[in-house]
C-alpha atoms as a PDB file:
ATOM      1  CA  UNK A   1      21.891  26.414 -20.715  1.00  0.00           C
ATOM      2  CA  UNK A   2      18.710  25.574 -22.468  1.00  0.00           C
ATOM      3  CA  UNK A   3      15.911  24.117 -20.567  1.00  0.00           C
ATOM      4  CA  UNK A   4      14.439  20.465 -21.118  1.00  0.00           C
ATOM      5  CA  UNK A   5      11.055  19.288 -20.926  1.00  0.00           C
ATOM      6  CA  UNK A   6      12.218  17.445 -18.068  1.00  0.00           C
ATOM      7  CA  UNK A   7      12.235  20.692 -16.329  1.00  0.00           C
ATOM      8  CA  UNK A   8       8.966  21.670 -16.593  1.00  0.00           C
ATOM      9  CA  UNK A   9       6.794  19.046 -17.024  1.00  0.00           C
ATOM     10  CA  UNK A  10       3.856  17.963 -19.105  1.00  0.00           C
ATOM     11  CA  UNK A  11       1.435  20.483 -17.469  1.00  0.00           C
ATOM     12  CA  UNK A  12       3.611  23.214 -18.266  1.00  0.00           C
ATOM     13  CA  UNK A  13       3.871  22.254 -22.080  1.00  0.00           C
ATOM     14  CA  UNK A  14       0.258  21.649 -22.500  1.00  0.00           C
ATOM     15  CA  UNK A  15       0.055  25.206 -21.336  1.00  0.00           C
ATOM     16  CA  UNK A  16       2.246  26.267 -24.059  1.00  0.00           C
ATOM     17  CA  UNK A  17       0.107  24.253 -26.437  1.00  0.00           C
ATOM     18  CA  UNK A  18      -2.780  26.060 -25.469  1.00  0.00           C
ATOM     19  CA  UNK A  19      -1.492  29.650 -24.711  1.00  0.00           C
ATOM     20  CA  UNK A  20      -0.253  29.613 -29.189  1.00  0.00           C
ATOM     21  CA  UNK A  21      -3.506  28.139 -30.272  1.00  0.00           C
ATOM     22  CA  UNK A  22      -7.030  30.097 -30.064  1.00  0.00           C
ATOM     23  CA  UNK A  23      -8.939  27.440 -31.330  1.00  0.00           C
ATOM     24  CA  UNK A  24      -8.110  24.915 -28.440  1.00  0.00           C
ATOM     25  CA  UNK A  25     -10.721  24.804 -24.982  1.00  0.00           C
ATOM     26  CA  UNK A  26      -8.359  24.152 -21.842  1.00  0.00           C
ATOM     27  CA  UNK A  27     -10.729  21.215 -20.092  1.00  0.00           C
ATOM     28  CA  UNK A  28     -10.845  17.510 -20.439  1.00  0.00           C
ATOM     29  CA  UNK A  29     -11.480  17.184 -24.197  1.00  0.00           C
ATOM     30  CA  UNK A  30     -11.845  19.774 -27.494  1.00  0.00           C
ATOM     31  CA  UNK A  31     -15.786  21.042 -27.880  1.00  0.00           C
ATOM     32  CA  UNK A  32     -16.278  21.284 -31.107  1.00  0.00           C
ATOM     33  CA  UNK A  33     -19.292  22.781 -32.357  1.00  0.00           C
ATOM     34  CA  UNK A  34     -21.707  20.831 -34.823  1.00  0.00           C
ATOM     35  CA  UNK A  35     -24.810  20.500 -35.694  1.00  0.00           C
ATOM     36  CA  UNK A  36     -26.536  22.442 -33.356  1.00  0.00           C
ATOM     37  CA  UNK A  37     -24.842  20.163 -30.173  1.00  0.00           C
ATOM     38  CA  UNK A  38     -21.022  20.010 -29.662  1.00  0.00           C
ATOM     39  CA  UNK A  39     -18.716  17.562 -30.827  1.00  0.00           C
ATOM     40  CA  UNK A  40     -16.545  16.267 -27.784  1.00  0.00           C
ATOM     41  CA  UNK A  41     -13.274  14.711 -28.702  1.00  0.00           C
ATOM     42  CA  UNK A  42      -9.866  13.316 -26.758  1.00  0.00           C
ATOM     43  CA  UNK A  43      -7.217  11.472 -27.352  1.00  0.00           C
ATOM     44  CA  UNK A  44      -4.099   9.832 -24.791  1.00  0.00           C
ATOM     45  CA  UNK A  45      -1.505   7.524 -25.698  1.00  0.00           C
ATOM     46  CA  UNK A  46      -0.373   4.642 -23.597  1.00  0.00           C
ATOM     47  CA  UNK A  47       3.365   3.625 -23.633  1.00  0.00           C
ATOM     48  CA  UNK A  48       3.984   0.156 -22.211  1.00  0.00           C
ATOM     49  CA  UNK A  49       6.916   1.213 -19.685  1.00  0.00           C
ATOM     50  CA  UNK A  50       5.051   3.926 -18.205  1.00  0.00           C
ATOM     51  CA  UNK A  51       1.363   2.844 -18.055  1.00  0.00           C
ATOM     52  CA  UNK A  52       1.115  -0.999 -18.082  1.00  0.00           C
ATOM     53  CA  UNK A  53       2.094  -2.527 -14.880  1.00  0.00           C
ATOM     54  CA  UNK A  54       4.250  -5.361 -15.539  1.00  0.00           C
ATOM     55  CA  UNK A  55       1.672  -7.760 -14.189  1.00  0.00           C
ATOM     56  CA  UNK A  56      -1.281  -6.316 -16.416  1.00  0.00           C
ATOM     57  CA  UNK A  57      -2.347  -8.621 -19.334  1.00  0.00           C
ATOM     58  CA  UNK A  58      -2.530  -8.280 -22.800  1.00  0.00           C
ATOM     59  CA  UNK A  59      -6.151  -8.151 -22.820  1.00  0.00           C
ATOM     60  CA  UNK A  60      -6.186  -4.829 -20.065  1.00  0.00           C
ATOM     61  CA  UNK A  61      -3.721  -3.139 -21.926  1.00  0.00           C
ATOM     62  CA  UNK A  62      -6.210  -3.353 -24.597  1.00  0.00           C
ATOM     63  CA  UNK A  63      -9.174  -2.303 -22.193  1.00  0.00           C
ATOM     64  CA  UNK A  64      -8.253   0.522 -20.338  1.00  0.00           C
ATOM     65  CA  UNK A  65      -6.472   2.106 -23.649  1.00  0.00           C
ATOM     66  CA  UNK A  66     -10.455   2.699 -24.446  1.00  0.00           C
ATOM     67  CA  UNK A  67     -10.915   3.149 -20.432  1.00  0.00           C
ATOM     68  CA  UNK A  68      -8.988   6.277 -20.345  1.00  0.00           C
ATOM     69  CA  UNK A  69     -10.385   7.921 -23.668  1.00  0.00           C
ATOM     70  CA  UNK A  70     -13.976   7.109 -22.340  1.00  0.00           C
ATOM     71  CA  UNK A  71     -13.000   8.604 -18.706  1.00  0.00           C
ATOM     72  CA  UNK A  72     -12.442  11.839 -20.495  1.00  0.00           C
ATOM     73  CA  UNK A  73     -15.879  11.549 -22.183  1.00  0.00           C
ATOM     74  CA  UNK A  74     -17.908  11.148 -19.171  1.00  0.00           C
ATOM     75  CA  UNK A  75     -16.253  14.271 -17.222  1.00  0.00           C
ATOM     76  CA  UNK A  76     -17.937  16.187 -19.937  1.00  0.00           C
ATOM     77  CA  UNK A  77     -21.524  14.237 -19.937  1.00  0.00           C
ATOM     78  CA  UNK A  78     -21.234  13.266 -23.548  1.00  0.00           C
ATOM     79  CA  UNK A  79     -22.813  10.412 -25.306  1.00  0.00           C
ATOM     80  CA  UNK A  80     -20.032   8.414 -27.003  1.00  0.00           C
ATOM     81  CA  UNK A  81     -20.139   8.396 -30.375  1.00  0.00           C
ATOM     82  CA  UNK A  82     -17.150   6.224 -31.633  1.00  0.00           C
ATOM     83  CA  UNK A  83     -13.736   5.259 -30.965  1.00  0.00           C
ATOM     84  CA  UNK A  84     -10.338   5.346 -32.996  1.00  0.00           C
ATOM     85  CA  UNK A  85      -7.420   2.456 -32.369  1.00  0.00           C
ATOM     86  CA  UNK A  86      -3.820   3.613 -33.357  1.00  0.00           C
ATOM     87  CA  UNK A  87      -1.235   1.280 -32.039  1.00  0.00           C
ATOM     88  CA  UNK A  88       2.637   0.163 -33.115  1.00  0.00           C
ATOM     89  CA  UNK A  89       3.786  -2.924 -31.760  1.00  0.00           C
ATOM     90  CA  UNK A  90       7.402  -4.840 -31.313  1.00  0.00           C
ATOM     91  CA  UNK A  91       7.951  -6.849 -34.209  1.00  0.00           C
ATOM     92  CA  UNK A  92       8.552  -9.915 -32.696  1.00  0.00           C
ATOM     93  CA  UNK A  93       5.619  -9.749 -30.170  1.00  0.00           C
ATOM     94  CA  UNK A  94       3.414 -12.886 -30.535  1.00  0.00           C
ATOM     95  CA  UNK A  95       0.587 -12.878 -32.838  1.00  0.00           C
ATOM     96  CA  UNK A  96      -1.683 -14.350 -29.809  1.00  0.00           C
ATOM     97  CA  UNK A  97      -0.579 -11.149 -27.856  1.00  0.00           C
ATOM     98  CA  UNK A  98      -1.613  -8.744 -30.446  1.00  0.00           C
ATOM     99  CA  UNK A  99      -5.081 -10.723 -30.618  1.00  0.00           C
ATOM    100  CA  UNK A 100      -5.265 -10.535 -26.933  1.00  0.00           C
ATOM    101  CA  UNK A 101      -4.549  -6.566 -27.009  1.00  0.00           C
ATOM    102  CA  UNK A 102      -7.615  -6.383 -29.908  1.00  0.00           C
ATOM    103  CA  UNK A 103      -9.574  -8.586 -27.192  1.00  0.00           C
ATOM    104  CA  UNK A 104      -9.364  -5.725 -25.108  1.00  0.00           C
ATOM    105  CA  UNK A 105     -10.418  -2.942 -27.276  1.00  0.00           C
ATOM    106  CA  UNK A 106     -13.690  -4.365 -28.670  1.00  0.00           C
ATOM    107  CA  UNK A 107     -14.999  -5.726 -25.355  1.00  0.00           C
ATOM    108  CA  UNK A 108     -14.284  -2.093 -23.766  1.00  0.00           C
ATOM    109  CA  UNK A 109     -15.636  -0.948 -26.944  1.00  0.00           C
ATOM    110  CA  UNK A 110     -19.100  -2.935 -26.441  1.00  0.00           C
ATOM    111  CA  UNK A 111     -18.789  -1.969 -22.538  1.00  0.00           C
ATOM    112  CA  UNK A 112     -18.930   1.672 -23.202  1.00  0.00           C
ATOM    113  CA  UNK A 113     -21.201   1.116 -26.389  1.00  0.00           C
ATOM    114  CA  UNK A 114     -18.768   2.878 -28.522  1.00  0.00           C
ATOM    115  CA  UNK A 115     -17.910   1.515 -31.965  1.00  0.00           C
ATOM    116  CA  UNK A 116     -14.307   1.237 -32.805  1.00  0.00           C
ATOM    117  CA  UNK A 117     -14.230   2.968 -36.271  1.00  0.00           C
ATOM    118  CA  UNK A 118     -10.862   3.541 -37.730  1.00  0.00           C
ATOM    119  CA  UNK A 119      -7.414   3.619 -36.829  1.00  0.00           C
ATOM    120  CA  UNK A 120      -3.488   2.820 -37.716  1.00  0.00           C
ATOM    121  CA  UNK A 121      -0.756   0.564 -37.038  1.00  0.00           C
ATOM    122  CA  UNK A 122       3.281   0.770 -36.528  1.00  0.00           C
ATOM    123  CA  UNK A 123       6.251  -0.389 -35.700  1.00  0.00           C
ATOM    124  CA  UNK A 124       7.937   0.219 -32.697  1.00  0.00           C
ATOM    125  CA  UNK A 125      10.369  -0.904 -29.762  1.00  0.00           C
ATOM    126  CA  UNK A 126       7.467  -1.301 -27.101  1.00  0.00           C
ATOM    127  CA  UNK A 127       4.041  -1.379 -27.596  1.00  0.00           C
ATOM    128  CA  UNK A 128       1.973   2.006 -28.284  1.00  0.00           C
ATOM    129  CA  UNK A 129      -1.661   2.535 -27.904  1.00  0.00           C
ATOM    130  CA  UNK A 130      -2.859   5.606 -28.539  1.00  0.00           C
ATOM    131  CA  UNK A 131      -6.805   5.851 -28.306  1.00  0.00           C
ATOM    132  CA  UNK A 132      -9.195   8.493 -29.581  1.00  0.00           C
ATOM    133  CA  UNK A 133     -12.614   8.933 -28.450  1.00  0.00           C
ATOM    134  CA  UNK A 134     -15.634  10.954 -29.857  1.00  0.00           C
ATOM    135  CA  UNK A 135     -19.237  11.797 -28.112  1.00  0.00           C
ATOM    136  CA  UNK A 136     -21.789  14.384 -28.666  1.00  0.00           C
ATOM    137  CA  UNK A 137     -23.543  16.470 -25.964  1.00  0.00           C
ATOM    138  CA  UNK A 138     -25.486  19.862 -26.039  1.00  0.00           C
ATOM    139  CA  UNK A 139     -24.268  20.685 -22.558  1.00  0.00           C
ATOM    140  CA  UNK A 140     -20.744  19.927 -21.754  1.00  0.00           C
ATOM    141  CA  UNK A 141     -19.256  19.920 -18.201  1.00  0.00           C
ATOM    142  CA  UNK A 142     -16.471  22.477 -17.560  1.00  0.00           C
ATOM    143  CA  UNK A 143     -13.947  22.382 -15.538  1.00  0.00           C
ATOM    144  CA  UNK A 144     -14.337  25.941 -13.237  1.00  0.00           C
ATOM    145  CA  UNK A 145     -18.277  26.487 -13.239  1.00  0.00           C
ATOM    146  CA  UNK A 146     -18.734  25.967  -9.739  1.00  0.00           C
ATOM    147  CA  UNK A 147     -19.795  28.710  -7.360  1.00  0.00           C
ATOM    148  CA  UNK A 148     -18.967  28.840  -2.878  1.00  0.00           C
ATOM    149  CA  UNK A 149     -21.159  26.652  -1.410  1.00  0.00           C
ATOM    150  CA  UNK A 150     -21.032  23.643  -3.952  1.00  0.00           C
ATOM    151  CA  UNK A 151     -20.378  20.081  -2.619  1.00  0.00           C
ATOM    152  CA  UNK A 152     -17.212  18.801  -3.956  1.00  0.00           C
ATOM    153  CA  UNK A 153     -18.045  14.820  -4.593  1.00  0.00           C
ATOM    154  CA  UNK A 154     -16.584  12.074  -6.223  1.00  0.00           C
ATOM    155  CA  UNK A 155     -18.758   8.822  -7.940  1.00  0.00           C
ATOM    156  CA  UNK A 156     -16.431   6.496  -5.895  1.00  0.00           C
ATOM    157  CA  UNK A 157     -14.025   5.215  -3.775  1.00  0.00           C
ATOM    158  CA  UNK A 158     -10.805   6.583  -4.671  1.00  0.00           C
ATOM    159  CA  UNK A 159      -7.503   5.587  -3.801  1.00  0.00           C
ATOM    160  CA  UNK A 160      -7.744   1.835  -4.391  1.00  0.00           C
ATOM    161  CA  UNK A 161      -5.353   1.969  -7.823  1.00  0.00           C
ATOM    162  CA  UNK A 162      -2.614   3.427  -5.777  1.00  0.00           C
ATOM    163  CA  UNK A 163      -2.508   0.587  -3.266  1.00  0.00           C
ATOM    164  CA  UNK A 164      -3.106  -1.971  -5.689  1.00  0.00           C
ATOM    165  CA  UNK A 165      -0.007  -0.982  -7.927  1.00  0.00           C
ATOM    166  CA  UNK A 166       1.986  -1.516  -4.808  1.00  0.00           C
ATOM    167  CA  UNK A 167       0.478  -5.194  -3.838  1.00  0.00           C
ATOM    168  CA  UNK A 168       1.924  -8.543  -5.289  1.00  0.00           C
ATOM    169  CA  UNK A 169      -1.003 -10.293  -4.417  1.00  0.00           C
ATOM    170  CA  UNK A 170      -3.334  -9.391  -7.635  1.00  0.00           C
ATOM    171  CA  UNK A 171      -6.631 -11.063  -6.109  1.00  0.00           C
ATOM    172  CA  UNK A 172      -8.012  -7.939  -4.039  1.00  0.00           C
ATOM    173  CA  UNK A 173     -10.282  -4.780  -4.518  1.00  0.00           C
ATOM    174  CA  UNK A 174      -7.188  -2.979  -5.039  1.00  0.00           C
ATOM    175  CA  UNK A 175      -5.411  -4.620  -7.780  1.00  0.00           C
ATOM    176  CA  UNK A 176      -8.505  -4.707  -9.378  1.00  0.00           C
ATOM    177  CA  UNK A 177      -8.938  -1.573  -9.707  1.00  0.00           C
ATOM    178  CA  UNK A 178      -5.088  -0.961 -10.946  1.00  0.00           C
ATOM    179  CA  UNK A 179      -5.156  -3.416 -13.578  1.00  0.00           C
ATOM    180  CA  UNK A 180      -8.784  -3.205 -14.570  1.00  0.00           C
ATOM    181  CA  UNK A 181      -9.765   0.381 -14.367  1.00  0.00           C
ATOM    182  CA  UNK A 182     -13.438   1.481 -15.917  1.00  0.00           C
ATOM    183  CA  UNK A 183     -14.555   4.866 -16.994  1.00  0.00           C
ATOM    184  CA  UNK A 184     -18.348   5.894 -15.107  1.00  0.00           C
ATOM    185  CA  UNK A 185     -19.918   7.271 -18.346  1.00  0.00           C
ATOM    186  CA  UNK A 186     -23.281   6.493 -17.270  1.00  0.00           C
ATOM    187  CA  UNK A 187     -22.564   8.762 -14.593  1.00  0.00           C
ATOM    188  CA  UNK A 188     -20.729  11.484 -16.553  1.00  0.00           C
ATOM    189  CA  UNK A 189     -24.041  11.558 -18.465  1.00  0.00           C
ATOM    190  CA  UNK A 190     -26.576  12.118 -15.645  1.00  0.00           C
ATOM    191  CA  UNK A 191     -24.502  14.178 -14.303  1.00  0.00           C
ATOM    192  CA  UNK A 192     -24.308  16.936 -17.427  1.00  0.00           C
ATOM    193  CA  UNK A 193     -27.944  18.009 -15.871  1.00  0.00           C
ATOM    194  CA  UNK A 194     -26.998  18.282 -12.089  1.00  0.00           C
ATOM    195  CA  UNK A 195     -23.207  19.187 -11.405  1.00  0.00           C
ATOM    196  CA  UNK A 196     -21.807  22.253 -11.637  1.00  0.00           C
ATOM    197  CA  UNK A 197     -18.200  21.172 -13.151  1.00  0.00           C
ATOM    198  CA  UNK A 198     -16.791  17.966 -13.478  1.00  0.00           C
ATOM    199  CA  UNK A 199     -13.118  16.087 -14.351  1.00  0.00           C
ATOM    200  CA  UNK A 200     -11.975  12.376 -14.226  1.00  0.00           C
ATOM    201  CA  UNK A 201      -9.169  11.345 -11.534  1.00  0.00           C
ATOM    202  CA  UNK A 202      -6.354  10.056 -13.369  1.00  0.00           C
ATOM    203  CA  UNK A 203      -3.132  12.167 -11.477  1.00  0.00           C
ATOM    204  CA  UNK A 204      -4.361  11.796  -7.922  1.00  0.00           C
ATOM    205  CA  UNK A 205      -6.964  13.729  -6.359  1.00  0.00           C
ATOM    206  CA  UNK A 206      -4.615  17.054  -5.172  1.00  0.00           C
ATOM    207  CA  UNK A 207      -3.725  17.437  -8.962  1.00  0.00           C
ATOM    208  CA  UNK A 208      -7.112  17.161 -10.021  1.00  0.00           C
ATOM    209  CA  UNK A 209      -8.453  19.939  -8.032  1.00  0.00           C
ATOM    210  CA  UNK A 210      -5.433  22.160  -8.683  1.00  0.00           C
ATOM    211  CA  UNK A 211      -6.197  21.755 -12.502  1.00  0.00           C
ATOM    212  CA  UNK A 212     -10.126  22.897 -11.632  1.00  0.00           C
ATOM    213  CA  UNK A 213      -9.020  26.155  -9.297  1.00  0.00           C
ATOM    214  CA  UNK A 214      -9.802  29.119 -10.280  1.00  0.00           C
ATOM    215  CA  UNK A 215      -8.853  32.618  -9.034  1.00  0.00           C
ATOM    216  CA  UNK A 216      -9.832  33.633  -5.904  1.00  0.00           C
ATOM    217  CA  UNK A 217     -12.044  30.138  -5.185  1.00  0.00           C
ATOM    218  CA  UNK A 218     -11.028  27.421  -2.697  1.00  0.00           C
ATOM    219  CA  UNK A 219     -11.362  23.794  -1.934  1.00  0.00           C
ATOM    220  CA  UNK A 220     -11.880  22.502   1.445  1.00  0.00           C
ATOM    221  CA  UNK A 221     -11.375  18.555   1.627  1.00  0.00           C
ATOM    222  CA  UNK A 222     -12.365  16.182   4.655  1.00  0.00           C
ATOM    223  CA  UNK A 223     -10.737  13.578   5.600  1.00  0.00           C
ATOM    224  CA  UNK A 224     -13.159  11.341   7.412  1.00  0.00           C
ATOM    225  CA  UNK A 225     -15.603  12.279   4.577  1.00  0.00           C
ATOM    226  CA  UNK A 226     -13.299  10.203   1.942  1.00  0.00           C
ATOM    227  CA  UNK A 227     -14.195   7.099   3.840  1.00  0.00           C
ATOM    228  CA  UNK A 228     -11.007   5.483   4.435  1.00  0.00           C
ATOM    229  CA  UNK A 229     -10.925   2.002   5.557  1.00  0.00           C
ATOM    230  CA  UNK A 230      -8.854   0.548   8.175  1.00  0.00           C
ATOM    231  CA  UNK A 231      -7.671  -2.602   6.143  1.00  0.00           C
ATOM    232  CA  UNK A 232      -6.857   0.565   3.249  1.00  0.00           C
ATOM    233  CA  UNK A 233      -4.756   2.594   6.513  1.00  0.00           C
ATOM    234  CA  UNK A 234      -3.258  -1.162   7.870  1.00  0.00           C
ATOM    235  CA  UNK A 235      -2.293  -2.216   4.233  1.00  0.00           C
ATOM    236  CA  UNK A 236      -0.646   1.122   3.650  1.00  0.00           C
ATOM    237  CA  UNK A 237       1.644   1.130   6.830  1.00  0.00           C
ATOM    238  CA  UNK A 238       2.654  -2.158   5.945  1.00  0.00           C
ATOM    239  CA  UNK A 239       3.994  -0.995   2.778  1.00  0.00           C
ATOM    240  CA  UNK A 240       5.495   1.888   4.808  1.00  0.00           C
ATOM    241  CA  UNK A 241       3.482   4.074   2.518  1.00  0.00           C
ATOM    242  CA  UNK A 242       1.399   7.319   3.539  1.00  0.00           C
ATOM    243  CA  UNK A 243      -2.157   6.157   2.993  1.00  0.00           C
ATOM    244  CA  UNK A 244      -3.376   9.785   2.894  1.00  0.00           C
ATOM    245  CA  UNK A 245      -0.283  10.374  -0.266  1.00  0.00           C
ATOM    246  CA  UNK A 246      -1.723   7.244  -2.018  1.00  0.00           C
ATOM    247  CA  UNK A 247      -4.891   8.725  -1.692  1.00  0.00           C
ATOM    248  CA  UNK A 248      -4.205  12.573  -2.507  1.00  0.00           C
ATOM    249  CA  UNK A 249      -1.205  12.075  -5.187  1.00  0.00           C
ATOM    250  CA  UNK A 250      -1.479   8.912  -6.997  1.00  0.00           C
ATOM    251  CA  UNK A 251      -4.346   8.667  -9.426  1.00  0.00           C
ATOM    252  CA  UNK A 252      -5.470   6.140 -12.134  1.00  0.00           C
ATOM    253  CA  UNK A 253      -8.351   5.759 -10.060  1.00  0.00           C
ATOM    254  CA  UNK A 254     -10.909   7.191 -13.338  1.00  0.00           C
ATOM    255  CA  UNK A 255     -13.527   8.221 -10.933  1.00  0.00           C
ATOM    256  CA  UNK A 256     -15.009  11.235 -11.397  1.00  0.00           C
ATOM    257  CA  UNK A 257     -14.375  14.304  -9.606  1.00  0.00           C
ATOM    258  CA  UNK A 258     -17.544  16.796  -9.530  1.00  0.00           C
ATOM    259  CA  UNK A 259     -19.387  20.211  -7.898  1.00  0.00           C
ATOM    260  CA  UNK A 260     -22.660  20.059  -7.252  1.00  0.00           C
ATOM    261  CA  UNK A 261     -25.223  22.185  -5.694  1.00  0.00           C
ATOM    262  CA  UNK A 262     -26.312  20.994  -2.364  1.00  0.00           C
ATOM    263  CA  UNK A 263     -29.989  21.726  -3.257  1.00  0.00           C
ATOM    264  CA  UNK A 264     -29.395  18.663  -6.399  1.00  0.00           C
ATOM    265  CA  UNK A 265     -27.005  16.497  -5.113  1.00  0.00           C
ATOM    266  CA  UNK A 266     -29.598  13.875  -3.099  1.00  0.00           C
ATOM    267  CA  UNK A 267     -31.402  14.065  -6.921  1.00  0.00           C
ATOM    268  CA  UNK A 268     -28.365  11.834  -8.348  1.00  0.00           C
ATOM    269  CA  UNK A 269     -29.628   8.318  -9.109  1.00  0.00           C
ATOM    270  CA  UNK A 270     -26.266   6.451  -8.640  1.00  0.00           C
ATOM    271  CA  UNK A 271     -23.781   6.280  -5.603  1.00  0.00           C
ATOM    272  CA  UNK A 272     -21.638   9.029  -4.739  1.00  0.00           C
ATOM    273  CA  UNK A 273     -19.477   9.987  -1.875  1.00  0.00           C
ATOM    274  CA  UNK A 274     -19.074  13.609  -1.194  1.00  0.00           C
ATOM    275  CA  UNK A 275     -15.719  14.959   0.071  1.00  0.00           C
ATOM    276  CA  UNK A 276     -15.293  18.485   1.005  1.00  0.00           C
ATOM    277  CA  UNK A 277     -16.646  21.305  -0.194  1.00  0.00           C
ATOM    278  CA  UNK A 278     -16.048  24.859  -2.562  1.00  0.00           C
ATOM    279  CA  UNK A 279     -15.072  27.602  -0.534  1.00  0.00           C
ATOM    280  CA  UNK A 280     -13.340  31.374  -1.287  1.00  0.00           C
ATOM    281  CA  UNK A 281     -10.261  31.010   0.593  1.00  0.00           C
ATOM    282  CA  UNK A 282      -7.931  30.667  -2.436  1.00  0.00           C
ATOM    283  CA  UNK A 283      -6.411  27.477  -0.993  1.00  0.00           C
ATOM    284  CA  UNK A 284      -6.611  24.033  -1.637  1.00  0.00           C
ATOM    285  CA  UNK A 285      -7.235  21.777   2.196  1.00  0.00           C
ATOM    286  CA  UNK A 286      -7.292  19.181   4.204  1.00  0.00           C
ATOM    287  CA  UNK A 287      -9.400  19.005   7.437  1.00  0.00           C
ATOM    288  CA  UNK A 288      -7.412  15.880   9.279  1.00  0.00           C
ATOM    289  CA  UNK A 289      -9.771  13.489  11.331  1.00  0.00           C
ATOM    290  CA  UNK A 290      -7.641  15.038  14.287  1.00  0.00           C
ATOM    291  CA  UNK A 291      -9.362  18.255  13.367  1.00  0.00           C
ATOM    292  CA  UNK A 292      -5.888  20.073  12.168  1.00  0.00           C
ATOM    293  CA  UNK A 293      -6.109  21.884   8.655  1.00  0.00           C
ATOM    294  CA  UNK A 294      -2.985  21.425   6.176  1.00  0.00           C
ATOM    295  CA  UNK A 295      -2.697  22.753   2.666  1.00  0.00           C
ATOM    296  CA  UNK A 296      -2.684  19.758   0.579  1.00  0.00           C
ATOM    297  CA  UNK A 297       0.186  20.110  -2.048  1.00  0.00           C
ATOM    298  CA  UNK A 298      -0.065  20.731  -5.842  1.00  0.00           C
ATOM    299  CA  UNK A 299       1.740  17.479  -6.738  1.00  0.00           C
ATOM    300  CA  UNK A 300       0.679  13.991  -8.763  1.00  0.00           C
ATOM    301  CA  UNK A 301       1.570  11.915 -11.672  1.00  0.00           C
ATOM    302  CA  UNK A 302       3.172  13.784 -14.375  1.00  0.00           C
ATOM    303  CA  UNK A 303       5.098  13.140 -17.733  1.00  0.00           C
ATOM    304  CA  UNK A 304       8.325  14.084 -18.876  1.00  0.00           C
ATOM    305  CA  UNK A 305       9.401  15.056 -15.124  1.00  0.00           C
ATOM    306  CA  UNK A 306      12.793  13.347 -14.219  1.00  0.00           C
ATOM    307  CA  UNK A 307      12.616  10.382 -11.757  1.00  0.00           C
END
């Protein structure tokens, strides 16, 4: 019996992807070389069952489809550059809803200062957005440059898009930050001359730094260091929810997840919160406020994977 992508997963066919062509770099966007600096390009679609909540407007949709191409920009310190709209729509969706979707992509666009430049339109059951984003930078942040000893640190709170996708109530911190994500390109940017690796948090946390291991290095994560509130811990339980699976295996939160030398981290000029630290013990952790260590499993969102 043949298998189905169901049965591996997206991770496991963007390996494929990658493992039959040379020419493409395995990190958060392709690095094109140009002009003595490096072309940085990405590009994700958004389908309308699986990554608009059924409470998000028009207008968000049209936001965080630029959101989530920008977030990918920032984890490798480029400048953006400009932005590319393709997007098939129902035909009998309103007019005033298509204008509302448009809404969304210019003012991200002007947000991010990135200038929507081209694109394409279709027709389709559901609405479609797939963005593409373009930056330049002479020194792009990897992935797996980080060395024992860095900080592991993240430009936010993270987290709050998990809860917030679970709370009817839409006029909170949380719900906030589910519905109206933004990117931290301003960060992404400083931090090209201070970290030493970088990625954006869009499948939860544990995913994130399972993408970023690399043989033979470890991660060491601290609970009480991630800052976790007790309204965040009371909400959760009332949802009868794991706060600490919210936190570790959800994602969407587009904060970005970074190493830094401990010698240039009190340099950064913006907020931060750091979380654990790189160590060699192969293993990715979790030191509990109780003071127990568990191995924090390689698990988040993922496409394709049957529900």
């Amino acid at each position: 019996m043949s298998l189905k992508v169901s049965d591996i997963g997206e991770k496991e066919l963007v390996r494929y992807i990658i493992a039959n062509s040379r020419s493409i770099t395995p990190d958060d966007t392709a690095i094109t070389a140009f002009n003595n600096t490096n072309l940085i390009s990405t590009c994700d679609m958004l389908i309308q069952s699986r990554h608009f909540p059924e409470n998000m407007s028009y207008y968000d949709m049209g936001f965080k489809a630029v959101t989530v191409n920008v977030s990918d920009l920032a984890a490798m310190g480029a400048e953006p550059l400009g932005f590319l709209l393709a997007i098939a729509l129902p035909k009998d969706l309103d007019i005033d809803s298509f204008k509302e979707i448009l809404e969304g992509v210019l003012k991200a666009c002007d947000y991010y200062e990135i200038p929507l430049i081209g694109g394409d339109t279709n027709e389709s059951s559901e609405i479609i957005i797939t963005g593409t984003a373009l930056g330049l930078t002479e020194k792009p942040i990897m992935k797996d440059t980080y060395q024992k000893g860095d900080l592991i640190a993240v430009t936010g709170d993270i987290g709050l898009a998990a809860l917030g996708f679970e709370l009817s109530d839409l006029d909170n911190i949380y719900s906030k930050h589910a519905l109206k994500p933004k990117a931290k390109i301003k960060e992404g940017i400083i931090l090209k001359d201070f970290a030493t690796s970088a990625t954006d948090i869009t499948d939860g946390l544990a995913s994130e730094l399972y993408e970023i291991k690399k043989d033979n290095y470890g991660f060491m994560i601290y609970e009480e260091m991630l800052g976790i509130s007790d309204e965040y811990k009371r909400l959760a339980d009332n949802l009868n929810l794991d706060y600490l699976d919210l936190i570790l295996h959800v994602g969407e939160d587009f904060e970005l997840l970074f190493t830094i030398s401990k010698d240039n981290i009190e340099k950064l000029p913006f907020d931060y919160k750091v979380i654990g630290e790189v160590t060699d013990s192969d293993v990715v952790e979790l030191t509990l406020e109780n003071g127990f260590v568990e191995r924090i499993e390689n698990r988040g969102y993922e496409h394709y994977v049957s529900e």
